[in-house]
Protein backbone atom coordinates (compact mmCIF):
# COMPACT_ATOMS: atom_id res chain seq x y z
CA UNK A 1 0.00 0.00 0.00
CA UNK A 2 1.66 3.55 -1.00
CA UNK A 3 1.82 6.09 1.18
CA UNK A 4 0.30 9.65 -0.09
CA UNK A 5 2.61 11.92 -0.86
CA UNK A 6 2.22 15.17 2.35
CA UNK A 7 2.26 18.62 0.92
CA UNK A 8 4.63 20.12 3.07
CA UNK A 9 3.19 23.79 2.12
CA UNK A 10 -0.39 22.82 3.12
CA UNK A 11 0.69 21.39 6.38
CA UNK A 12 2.66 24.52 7.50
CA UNK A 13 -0.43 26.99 6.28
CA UNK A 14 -2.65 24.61 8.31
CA UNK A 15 -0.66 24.86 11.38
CA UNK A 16 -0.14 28.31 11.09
CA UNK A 17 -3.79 29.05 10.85
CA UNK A 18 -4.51 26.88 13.94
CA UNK A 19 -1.88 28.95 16.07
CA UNK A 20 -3.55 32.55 14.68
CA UNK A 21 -7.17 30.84 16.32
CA UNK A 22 -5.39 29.35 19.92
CA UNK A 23 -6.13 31.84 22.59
CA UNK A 24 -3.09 32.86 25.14
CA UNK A 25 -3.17 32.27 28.53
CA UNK A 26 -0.89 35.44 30.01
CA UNK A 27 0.01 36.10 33.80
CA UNK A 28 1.83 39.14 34.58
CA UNK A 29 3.10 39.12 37.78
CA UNK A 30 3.90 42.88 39.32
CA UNK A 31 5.06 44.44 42.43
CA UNK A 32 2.84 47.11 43.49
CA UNK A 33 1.34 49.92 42.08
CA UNK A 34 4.58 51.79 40.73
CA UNK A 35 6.08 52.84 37.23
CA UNK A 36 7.68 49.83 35.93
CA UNK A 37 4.49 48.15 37.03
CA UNK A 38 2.33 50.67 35.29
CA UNK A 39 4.99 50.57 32.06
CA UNK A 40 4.53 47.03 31.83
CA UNK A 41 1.28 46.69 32.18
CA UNK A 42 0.62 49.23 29.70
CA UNK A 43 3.18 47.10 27.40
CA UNK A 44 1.42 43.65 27.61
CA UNK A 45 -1.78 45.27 27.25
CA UNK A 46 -1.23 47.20 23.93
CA UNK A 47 0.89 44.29 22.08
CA UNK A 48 -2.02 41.88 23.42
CA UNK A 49 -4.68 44.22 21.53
CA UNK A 50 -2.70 44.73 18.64
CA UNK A 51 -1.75 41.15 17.87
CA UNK A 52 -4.07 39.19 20.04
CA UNK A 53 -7.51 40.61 20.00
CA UNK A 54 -9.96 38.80 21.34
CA UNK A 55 -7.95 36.06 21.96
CA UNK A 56 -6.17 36.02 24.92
CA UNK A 57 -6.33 36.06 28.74
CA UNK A 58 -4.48 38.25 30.58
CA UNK A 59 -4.59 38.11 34.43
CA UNK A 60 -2.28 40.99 36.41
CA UNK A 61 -1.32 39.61 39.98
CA UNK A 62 0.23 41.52 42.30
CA UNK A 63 3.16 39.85 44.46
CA UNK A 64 2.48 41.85 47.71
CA UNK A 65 -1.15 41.16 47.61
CA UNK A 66 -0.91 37.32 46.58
CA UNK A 67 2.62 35.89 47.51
CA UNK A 68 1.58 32.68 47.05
CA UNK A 69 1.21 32.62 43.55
CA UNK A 70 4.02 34.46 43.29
CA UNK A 71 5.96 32.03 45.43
CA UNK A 72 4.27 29.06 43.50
CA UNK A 73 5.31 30.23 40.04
CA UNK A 74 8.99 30.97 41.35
CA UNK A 75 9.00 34.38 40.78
CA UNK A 76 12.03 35.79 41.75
CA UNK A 77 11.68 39.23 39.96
CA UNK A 78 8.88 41.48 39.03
CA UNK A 79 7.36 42.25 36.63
CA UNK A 80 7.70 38.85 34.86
CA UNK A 81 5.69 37.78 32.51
CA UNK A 82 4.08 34.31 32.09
CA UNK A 83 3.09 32.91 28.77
CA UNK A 84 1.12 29.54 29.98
CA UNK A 85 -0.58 28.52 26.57
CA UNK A 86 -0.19 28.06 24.56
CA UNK A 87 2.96 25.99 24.44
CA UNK A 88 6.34 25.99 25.06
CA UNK A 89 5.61 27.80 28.52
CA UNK A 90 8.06 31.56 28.33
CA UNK A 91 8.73 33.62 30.95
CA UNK A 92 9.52 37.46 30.46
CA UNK A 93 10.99 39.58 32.91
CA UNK A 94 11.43 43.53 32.69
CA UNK A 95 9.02 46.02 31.64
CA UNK A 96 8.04 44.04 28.47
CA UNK A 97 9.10 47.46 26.31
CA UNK A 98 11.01 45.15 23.83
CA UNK A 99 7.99 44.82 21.33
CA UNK A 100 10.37 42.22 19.26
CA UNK A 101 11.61 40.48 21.94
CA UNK A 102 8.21 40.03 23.19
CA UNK A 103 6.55 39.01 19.62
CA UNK A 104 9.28 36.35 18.52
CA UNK A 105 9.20 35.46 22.13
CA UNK A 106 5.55 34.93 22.46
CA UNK A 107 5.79 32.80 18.94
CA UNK A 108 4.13 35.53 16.85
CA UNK A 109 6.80 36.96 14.73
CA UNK A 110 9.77 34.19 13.01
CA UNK A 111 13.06 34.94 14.59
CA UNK A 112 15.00 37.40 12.14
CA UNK A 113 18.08 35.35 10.80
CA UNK A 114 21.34 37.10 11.44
C-alpha cells in the first residue's frame, strides 16, 4: 500500500492558521502599584490588543497582595511575565518594552536570521 505523498506547504499553512485561532493564557506578575508596574502593564496590554484581540487572557497579579502565587510560580523578579498557553511555557521579565523580543518570544513573529 503507498503512502500519499504530504504537501509540506499545506501542512505549515494549516498549522499556522490553527496557532492565529489558539487563545493565550498570560500572567503578569507585578510588584505594586509603581512605574515599571504601570509601564509594563501598559506594554502587555497594547501588544495583546494589537496582535491578540480577542484572543487572549491576561490576568495581572500583584506579588504583595498574593505571595503565594508568586511564590508558587517561582517568581524571583517582578514584573515577569508568564506565557502559559499556549505551548512551550516563556517567561519574560522587565518592563516588556522590547515589542520584538516580546513578539518572537511569544511565537508571533519568526526569529529574524542574522
Amino acid at each position: 500500500m503507498k503512502k500519499k505523498p504530504v504537501n509540506q506547504c499545506a501542512a505549515f499553512e494549516k498549522a499556522a492558521a490553527d496557532r492565529r485561532r489558539e487563545t493565550y493564557v498570560l500572567r503578569l506578575y507585578v510588584a505594586g502599584i509603581n512605574r515599571r508596574s504601570e509601564a509594563a502593564i501598559r506594554n502587555v496590554k497594547a501588544l495583546c490588543e494589537e496582535h491578540l484581540q480577542g484572543r487572549y487572557e491576561l490576568e495581572v497579579v500583584d506579588i504583595y497582595q498574593q505571595p503565594t502565587l508568586a511564590k508558587g510560580e517561582q517568581i524571583i523578579a517582578a514584573p515577569t511575565l508568564i506565557k502559559a498557553l499556549p505551548e512551550p511555557l516563556r517567561r519574560f521579565i522587565g518592563d516588556m518594552a522590547n515589542k520584538e523580543r516580546m513578539l518572537v518570544g511569544l511565537d508571533l513573529q519568526p526569529r529574524k536570521k542574522s
